[in-house]
ModelCIF file with pLDDT and N, C-alpha, C, O atoms, coordinates in Angstrom:
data_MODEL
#
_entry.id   MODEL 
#
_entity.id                         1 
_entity.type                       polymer 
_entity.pdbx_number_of_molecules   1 
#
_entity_poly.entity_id                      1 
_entity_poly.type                           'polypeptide(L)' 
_entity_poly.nstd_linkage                   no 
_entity_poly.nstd_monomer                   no 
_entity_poly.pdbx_seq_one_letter_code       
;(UNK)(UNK)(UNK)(UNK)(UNK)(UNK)(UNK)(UNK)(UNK)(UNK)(UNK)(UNK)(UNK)(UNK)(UNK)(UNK)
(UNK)(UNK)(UNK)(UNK)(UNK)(UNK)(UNK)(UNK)(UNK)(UNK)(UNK)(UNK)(UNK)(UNK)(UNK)(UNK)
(UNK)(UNK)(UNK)(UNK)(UNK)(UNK)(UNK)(UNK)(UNK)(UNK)(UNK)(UNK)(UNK)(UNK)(UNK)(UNK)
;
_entity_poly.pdbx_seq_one_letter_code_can   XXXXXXXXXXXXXXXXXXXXXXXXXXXXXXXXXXXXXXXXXXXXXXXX 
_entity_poly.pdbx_strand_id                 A 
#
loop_
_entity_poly_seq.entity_id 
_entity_poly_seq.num 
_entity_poly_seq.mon_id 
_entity_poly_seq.hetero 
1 1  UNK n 
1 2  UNK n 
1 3  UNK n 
1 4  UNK n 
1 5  UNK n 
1 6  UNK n 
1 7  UNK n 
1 8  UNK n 
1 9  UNK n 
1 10 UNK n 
1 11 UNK n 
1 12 UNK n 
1 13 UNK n 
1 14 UNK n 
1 15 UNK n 
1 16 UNK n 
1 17 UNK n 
1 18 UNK n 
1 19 UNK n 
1 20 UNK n 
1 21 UNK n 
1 22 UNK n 
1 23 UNK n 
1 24 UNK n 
1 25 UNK n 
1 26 UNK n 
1 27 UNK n 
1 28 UNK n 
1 29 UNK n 
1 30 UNK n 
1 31 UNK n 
1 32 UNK n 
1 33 UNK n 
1 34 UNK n 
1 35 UNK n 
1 36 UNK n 
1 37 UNK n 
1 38 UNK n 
1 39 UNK n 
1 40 UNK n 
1 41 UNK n 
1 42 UNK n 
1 43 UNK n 
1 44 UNK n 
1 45 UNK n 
1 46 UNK n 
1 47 UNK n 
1 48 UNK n 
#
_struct_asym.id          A 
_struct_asym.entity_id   1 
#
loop_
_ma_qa_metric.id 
_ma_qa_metric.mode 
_ma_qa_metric.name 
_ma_qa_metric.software_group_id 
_ma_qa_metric.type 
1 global pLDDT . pLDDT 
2 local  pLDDT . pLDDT 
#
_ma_qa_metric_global.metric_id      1 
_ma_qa_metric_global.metric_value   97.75 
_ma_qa_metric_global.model_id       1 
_ma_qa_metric_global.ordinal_id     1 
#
loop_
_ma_qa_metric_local.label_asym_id 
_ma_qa_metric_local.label_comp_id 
_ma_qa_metric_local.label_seq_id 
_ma_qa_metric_local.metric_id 
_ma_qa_metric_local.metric_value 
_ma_qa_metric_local.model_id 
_ma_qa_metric_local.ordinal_id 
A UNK 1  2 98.00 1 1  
A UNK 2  2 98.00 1 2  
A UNK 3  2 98.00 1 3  
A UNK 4  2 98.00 1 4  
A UNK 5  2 98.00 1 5  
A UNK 6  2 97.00 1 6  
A UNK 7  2 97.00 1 7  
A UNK 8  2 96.00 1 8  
A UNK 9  2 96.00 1 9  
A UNK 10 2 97.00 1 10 
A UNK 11 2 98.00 1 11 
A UNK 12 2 96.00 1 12 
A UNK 13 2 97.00 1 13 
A UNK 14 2 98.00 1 14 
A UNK 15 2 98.00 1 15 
A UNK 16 2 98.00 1 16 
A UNK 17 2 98.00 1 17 
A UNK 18 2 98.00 1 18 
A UNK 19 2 98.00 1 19 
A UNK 20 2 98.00 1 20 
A UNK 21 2 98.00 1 21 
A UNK 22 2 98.00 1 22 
A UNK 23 2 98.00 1 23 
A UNK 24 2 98.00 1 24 
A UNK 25 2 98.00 1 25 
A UNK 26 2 98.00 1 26 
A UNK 27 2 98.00 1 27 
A UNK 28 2 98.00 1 28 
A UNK 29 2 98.00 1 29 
A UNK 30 2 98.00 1 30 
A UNK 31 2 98.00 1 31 
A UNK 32 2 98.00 1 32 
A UNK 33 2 98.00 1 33 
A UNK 34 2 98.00 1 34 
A UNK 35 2 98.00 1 35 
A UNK 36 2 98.00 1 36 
A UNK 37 2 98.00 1 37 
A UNK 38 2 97.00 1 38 
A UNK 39 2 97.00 1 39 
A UNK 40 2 98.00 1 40 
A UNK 41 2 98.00 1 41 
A UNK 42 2 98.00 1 42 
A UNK 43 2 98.00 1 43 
A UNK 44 2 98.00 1 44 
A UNK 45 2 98.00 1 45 
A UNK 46 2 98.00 1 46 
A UNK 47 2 98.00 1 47 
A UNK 48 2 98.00 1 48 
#
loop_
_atom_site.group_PDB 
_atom_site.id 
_atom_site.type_symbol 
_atom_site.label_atom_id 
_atom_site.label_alt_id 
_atom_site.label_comp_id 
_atom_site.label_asym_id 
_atom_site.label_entity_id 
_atom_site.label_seq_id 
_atom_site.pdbx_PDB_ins_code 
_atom_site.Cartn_x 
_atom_site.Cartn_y 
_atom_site.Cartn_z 
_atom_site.occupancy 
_atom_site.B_iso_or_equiv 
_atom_site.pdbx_formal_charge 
_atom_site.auth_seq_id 
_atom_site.auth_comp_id 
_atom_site.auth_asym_id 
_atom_site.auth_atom_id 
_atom_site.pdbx_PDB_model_num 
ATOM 1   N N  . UNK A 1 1  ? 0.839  -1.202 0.000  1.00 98.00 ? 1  UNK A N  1 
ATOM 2   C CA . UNK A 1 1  ? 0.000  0.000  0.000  1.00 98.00 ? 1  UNK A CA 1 
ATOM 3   C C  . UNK A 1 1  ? 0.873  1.252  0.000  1.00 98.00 ? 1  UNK A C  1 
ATOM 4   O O  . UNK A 1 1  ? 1.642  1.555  0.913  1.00 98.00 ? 1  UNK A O  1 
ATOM 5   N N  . UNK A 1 2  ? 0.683  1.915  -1.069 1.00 98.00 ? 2  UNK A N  1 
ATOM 6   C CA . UNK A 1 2  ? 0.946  3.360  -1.115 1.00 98.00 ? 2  UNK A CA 1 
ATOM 7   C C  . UNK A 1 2  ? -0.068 4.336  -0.563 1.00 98.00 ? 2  UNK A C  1 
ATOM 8   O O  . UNK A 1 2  ? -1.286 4.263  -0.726 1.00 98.00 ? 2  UNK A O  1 
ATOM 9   N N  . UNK A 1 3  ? 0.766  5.499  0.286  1.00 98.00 ? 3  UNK A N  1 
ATOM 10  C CA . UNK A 1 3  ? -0.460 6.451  0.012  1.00 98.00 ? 3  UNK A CA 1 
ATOM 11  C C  . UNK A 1 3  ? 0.117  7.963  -0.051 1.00 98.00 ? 3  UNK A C  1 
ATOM 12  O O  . UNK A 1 3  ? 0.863  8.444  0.802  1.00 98.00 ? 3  UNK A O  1 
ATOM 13  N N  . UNK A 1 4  ? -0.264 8.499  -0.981 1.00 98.00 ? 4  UNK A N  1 
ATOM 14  C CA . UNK A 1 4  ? 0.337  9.790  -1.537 1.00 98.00 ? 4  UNK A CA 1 
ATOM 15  C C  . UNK A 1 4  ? -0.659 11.050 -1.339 1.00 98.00 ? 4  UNK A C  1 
ATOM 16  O O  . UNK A 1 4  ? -1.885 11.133 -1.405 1.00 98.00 ? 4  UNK A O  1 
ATOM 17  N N  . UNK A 1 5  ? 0.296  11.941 -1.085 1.00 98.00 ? 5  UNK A N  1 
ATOM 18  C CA . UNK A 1 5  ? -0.321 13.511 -0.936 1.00 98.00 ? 5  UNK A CA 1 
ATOM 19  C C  . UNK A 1 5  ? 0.038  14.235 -1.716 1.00 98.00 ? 5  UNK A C  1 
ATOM 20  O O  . UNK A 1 5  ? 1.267  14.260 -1.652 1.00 98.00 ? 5  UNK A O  1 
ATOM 21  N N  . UNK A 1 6  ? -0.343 14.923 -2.512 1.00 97.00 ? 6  UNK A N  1 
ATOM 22  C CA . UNK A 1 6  ? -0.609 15.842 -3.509 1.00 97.00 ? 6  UNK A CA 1 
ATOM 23  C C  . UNK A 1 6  ? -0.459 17.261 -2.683 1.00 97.00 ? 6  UNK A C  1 
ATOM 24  O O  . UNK A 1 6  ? -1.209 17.749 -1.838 1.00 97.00 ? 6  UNK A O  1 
ATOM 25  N N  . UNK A 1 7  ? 0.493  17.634 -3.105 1.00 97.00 ? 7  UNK A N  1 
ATOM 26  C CA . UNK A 1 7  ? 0.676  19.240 -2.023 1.00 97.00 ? 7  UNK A CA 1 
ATOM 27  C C  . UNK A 1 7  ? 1.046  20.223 -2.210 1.00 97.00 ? 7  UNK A C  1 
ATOM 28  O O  . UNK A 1 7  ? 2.147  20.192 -2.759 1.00 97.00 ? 7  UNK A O  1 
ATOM 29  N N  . UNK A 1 8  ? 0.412  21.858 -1.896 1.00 96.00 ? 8  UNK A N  1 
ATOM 30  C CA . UNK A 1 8  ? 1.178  22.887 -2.331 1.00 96.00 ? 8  UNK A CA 1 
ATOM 31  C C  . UNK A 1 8  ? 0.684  24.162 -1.075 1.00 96.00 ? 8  UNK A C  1 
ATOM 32  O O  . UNK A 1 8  ? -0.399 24.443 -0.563 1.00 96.00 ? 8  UNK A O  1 
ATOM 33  N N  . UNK A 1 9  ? 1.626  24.530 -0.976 1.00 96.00 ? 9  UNK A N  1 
ATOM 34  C CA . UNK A 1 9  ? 1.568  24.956 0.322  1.00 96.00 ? 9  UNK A CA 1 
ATOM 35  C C  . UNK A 1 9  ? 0.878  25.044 1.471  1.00 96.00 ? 9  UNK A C  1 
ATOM 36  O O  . UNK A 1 9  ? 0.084  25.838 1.976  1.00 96.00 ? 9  UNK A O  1 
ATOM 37  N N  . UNK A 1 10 ? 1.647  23.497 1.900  1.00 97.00 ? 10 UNK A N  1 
ATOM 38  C CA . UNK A 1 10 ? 0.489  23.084 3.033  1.00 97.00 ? 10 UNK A CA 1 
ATOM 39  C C  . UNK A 1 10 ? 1.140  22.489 4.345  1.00 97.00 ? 10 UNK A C  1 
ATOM 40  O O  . UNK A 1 10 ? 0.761  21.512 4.992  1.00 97.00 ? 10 UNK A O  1 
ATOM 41  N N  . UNK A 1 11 ? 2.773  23.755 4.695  1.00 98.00 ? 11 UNK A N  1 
ATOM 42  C CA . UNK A 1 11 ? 3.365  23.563 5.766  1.00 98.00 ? 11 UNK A CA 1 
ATOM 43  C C  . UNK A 1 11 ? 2.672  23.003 6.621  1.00 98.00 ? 11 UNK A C  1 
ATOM 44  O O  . UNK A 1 11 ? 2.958  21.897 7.078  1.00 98.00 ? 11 UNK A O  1 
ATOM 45  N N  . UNK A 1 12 ? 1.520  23.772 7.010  1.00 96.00 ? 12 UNK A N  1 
ATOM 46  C CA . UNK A 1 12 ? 0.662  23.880 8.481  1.00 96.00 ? 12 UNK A CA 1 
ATOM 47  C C  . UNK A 1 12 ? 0.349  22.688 9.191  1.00 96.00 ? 12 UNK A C  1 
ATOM 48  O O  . UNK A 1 12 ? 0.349  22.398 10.388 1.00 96.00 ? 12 UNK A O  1 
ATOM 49  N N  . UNK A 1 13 ? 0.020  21.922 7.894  1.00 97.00 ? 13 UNK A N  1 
ATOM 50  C CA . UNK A 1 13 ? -0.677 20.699 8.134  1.00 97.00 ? 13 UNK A CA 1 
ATOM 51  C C  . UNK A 1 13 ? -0.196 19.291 8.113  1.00 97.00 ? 13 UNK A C  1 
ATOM 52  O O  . UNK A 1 13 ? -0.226 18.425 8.988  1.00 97.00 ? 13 UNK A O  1 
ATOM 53  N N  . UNK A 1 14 ? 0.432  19.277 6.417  1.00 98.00 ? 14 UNK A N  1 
ATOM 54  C CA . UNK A 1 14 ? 1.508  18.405 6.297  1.00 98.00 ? 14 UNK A CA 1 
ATOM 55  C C  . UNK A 1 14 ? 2.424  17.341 7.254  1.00 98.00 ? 14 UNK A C  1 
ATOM 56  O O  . UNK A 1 14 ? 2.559  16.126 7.105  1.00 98.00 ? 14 UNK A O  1 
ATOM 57  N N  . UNK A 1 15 ? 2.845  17.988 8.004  1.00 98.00 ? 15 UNK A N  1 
ATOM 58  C CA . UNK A 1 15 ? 3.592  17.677 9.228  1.00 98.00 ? 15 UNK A CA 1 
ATOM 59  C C  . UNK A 1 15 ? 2.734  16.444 9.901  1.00 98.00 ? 15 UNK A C  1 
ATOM 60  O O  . UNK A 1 15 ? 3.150  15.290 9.796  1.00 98.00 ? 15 UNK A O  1 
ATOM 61  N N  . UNK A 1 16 ? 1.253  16.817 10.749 1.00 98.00 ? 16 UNK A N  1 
ATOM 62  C CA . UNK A 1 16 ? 0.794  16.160 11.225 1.00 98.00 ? 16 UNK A CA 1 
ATOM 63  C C  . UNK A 1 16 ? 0.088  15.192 10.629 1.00 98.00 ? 16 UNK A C  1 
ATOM 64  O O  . UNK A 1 16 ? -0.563 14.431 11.344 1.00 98.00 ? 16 UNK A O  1 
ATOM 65  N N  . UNK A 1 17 ? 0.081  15.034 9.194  1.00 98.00 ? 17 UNK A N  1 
ATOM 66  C CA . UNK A 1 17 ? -0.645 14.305 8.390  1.00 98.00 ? 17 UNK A CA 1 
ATOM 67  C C  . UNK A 1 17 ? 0.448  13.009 8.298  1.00 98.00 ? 17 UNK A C  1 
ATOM 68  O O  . UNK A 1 17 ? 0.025  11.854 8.278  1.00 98.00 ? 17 UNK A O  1 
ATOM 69  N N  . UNK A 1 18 ? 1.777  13.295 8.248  1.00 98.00 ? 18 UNK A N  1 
ATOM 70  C CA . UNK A 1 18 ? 2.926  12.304 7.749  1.00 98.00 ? 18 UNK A CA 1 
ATOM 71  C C  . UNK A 1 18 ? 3.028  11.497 9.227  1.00 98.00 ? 18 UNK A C  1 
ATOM 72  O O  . UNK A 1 18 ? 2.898  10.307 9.513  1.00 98.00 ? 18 UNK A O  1 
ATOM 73  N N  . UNK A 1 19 ? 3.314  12.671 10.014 1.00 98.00 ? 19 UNK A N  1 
ATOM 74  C CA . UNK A 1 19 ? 3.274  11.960 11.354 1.00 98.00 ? 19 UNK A CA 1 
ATOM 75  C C  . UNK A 1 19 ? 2.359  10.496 11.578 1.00 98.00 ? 19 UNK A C  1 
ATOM 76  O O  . UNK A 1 19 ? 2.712  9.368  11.921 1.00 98.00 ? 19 UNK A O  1 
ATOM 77  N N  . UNK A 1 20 ? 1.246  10.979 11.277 1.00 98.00 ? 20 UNK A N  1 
ATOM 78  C CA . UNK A 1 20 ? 0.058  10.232 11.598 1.00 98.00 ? 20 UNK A CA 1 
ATOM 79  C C  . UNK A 1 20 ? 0.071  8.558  10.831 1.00 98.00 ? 20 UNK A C  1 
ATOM 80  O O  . UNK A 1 20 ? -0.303 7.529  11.393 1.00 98.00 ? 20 UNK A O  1 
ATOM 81  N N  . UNK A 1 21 ? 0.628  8.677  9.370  1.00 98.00 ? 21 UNK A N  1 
ATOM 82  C CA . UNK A 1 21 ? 0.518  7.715  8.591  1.00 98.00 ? 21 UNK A CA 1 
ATOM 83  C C  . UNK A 1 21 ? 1.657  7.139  9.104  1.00 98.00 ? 21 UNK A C  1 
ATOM 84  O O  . UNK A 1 21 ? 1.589  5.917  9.239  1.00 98.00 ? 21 UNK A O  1 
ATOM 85  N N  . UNK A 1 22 ? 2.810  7.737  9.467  1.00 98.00 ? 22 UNK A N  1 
ATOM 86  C CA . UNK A 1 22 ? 4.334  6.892  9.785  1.00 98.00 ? 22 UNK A CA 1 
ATOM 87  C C  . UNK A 1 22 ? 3.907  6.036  10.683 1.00 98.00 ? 22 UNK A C  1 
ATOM 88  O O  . UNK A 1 22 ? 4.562  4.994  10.654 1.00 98.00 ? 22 UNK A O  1 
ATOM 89  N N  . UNK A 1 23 ? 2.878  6.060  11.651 1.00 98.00 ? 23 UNK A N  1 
ATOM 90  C CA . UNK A 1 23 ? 2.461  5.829  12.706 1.00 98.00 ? 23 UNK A CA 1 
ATOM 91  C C  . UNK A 1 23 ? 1.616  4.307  11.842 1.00 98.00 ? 23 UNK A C  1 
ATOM 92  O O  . UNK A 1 23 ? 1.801  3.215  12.379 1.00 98.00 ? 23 UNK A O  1 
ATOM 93  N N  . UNK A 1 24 ? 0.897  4.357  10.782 1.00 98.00 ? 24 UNK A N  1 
ATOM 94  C CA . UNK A 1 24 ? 0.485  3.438  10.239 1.00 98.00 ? 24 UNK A CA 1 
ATOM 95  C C  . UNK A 1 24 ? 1.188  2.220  9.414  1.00 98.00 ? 24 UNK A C  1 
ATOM 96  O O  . UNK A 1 24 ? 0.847  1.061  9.180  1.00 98.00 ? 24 UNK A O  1 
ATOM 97  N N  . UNK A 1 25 ? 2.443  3.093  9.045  1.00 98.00 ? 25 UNK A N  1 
ATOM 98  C CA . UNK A 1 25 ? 3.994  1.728  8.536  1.00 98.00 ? 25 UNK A CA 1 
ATOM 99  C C  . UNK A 1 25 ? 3.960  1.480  9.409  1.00 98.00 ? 25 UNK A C  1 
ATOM 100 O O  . UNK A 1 25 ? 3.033  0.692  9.594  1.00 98.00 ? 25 UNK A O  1 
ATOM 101 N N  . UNK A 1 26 ? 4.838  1.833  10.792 1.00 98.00 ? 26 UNK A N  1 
ATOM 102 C CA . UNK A 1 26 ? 5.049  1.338  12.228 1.00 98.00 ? 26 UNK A CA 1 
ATOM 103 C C  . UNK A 1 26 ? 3.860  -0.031 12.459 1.00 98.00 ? 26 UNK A C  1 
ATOM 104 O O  . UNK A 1 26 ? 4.071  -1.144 12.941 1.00 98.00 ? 26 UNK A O  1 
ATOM 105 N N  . UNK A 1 27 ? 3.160  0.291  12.158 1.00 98.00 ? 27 UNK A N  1 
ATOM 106 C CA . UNK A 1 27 ? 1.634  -0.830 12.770 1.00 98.00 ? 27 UNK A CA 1 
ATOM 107 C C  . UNK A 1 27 ? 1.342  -1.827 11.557 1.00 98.00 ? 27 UNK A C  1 
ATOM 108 O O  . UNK A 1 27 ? 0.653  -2.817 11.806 1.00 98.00 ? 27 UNK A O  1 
ATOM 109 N N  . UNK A 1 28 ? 1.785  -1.646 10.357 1.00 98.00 ? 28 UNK A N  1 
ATOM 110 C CA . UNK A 1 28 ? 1.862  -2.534 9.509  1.00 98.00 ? 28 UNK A CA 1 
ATOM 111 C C  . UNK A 1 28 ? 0.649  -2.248 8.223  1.00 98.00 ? 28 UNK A C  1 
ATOM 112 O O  . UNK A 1 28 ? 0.502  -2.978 7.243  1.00 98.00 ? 28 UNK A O  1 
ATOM 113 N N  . UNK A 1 29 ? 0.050  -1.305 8.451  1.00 98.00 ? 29 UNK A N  1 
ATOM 114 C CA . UNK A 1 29 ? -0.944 -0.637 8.016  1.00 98.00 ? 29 UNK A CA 1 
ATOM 115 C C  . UNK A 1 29 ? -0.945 -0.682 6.010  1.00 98.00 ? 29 UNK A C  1 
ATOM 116 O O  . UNK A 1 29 ? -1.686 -1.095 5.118  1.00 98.00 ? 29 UNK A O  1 
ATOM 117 N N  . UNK A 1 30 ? 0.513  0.098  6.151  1.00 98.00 ? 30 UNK A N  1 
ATOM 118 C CA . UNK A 1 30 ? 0.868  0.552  4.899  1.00 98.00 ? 30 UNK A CA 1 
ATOM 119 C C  . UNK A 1 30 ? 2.401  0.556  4.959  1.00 98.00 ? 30 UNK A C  1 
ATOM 120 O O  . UNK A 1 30 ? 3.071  0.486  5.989  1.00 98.00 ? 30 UNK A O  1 
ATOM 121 N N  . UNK A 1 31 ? 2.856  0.648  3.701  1.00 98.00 ? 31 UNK A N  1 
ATOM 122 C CA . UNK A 1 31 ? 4.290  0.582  3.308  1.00 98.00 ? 31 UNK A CA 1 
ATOM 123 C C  . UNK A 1 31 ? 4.686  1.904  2.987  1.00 98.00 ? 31 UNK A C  1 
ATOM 124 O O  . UNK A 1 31 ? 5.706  2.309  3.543  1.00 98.00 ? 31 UNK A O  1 
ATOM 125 N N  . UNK A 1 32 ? 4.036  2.734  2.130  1.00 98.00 ? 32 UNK A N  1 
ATOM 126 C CA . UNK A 1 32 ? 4.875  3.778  1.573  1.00 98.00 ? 32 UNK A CA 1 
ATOM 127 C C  . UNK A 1 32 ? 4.060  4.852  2.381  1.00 98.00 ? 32 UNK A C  1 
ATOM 128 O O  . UNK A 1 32 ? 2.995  4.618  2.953  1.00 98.00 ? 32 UNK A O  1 
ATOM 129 N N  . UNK A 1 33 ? 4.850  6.329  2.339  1.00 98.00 ? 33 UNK A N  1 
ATOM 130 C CA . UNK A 1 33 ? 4.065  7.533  2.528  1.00 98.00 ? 33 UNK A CA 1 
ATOM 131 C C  . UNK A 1 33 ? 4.830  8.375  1.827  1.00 98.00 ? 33 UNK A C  1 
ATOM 132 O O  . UNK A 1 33 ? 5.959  8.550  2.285  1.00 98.00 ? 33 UNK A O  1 
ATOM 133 N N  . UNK A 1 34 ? 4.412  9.221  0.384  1.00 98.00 ? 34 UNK A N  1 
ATOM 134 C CA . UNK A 1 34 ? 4.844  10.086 -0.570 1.00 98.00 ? 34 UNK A CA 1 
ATOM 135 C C  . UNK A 1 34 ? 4.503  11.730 -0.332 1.00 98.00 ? 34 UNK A C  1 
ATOM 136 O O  . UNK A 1 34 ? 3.418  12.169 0.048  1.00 98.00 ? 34 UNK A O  1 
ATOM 137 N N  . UNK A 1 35 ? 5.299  12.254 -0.545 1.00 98.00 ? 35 UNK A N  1 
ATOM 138 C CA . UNK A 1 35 ? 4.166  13.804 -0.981 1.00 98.00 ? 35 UNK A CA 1 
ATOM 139 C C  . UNK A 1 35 ? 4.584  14.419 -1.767 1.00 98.00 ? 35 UNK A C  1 
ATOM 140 O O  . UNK A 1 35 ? 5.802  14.554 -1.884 1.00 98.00 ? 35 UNK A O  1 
ATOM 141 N N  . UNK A 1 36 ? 4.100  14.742 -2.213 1.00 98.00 ? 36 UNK A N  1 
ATOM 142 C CA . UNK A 1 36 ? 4.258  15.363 -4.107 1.00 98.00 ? 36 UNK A CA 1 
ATOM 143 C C  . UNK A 1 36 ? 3.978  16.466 -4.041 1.00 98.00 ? 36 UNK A C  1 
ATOM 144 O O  . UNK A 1 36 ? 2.769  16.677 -4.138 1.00 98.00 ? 36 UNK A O  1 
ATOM 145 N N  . UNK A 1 37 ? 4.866  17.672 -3.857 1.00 98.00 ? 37 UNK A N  1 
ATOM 146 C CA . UNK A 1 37 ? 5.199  18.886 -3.957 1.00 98.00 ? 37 UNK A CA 1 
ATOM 147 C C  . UNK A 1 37 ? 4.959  19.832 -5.348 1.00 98.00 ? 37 UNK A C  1 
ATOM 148 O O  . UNK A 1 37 ? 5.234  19.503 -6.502 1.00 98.00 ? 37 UNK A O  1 
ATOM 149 N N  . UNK A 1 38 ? 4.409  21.009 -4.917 1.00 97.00 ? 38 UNK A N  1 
ATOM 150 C CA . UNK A 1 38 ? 3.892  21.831 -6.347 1.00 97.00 ? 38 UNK A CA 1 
ATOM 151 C C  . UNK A 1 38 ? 4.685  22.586 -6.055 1.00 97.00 ? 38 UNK A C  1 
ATOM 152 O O  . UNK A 1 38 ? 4.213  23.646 -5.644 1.00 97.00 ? 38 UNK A O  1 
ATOM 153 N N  . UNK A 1 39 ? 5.898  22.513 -6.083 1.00 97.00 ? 39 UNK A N  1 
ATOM 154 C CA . UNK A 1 39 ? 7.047  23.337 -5.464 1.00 97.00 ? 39 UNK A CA 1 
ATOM 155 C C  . UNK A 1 39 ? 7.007  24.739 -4.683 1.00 97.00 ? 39 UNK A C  1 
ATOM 156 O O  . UNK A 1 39 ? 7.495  25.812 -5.037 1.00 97.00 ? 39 UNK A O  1 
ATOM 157 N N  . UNK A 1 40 ? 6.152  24.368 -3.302 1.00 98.00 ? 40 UNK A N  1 
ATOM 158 C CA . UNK A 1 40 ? 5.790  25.180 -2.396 1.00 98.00 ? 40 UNK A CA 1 
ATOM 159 C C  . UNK A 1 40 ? 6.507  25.673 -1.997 1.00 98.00 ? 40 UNK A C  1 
ATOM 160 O O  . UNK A 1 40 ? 7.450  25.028 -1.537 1.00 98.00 ? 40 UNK A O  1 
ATOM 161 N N  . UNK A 1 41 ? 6.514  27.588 -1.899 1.00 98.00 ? 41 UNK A N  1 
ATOM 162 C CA . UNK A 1 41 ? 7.136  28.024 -1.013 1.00 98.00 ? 41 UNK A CA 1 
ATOM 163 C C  . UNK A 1 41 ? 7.147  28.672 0.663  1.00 98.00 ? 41 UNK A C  1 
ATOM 164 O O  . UNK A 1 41 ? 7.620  29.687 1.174  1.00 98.00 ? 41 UNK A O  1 
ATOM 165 N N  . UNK A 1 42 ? 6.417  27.580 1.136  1.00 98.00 ? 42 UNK A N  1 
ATOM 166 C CA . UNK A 1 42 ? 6.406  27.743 2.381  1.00 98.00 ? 42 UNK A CA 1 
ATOM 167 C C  . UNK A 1 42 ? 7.073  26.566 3.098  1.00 98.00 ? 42 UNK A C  1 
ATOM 168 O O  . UNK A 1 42 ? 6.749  26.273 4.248  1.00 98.00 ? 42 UNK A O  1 
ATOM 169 N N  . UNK A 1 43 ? 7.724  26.095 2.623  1.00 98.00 ? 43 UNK A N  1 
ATOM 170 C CA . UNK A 1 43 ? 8.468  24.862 3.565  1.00 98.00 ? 43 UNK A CA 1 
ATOM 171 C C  . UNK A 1 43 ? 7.557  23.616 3.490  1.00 98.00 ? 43 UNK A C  1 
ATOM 172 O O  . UNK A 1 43 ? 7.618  22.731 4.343  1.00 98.00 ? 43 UNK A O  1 
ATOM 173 N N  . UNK A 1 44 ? 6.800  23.583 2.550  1.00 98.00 ? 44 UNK A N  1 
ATOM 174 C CA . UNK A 1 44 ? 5.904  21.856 2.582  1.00 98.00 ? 44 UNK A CA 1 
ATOM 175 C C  . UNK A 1 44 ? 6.943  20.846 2.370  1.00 98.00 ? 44 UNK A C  1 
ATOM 176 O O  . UNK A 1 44 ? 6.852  19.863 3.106  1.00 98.00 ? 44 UNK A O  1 
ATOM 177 N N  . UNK A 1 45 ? 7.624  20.859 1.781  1.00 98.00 ? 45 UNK A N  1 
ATOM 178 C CA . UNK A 1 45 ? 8.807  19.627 1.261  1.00 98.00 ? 45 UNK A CA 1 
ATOM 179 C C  . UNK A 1 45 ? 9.338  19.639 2.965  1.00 98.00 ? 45 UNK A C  1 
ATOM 180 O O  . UNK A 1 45 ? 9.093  18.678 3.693  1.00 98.00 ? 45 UNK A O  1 
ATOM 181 N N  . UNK A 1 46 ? 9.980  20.685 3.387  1.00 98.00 ? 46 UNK A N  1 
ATOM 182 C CA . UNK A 1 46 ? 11.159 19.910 4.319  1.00 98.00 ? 46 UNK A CA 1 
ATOM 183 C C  . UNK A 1 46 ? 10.262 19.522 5.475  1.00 98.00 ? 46 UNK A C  1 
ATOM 184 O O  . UNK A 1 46 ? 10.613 18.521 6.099  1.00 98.00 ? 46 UNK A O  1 
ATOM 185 N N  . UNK A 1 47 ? 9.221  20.114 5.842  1.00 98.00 ? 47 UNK A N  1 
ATOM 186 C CA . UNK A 1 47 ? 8.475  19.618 6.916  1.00 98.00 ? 47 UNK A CA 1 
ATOM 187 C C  . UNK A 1 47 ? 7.925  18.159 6.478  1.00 98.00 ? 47 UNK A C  1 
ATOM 188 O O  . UNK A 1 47 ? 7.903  17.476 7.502  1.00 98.00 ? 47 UNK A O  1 
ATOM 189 N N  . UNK A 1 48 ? 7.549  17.534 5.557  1.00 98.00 ? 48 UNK A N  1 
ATOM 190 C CA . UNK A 1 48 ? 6.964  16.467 5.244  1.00 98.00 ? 48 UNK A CA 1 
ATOM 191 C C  . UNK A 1 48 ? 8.137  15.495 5.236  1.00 98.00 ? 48 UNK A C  1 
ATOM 192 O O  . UNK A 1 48 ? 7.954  14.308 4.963  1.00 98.00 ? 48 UNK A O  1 
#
């Protein structure tokens, strides 16, 4: 299982969204977590 985010400037949130799914590899849930950057300039890439 993949699961991908589609993203453009979405510092705010981002963060707690990745958090949340890492939390779902950890548990066996899913394998991947992607986010696909609209080359935001508010810091979405490095926070994710």
């Amino acid at each position: 299982v993949s699961v991908c985010l589609p993203a453009r400037e979405c510092a705010a949130t981002v963060g707690q969204i990745v958090d949340a799914l890492m939390a779902l590899r950890q548990a066996g849930a899913i394998d991947e977590v992607v986010v696909v950057d609209a080359a935001s300039a508010d810091g979405t890439a490095a926070v994710a």
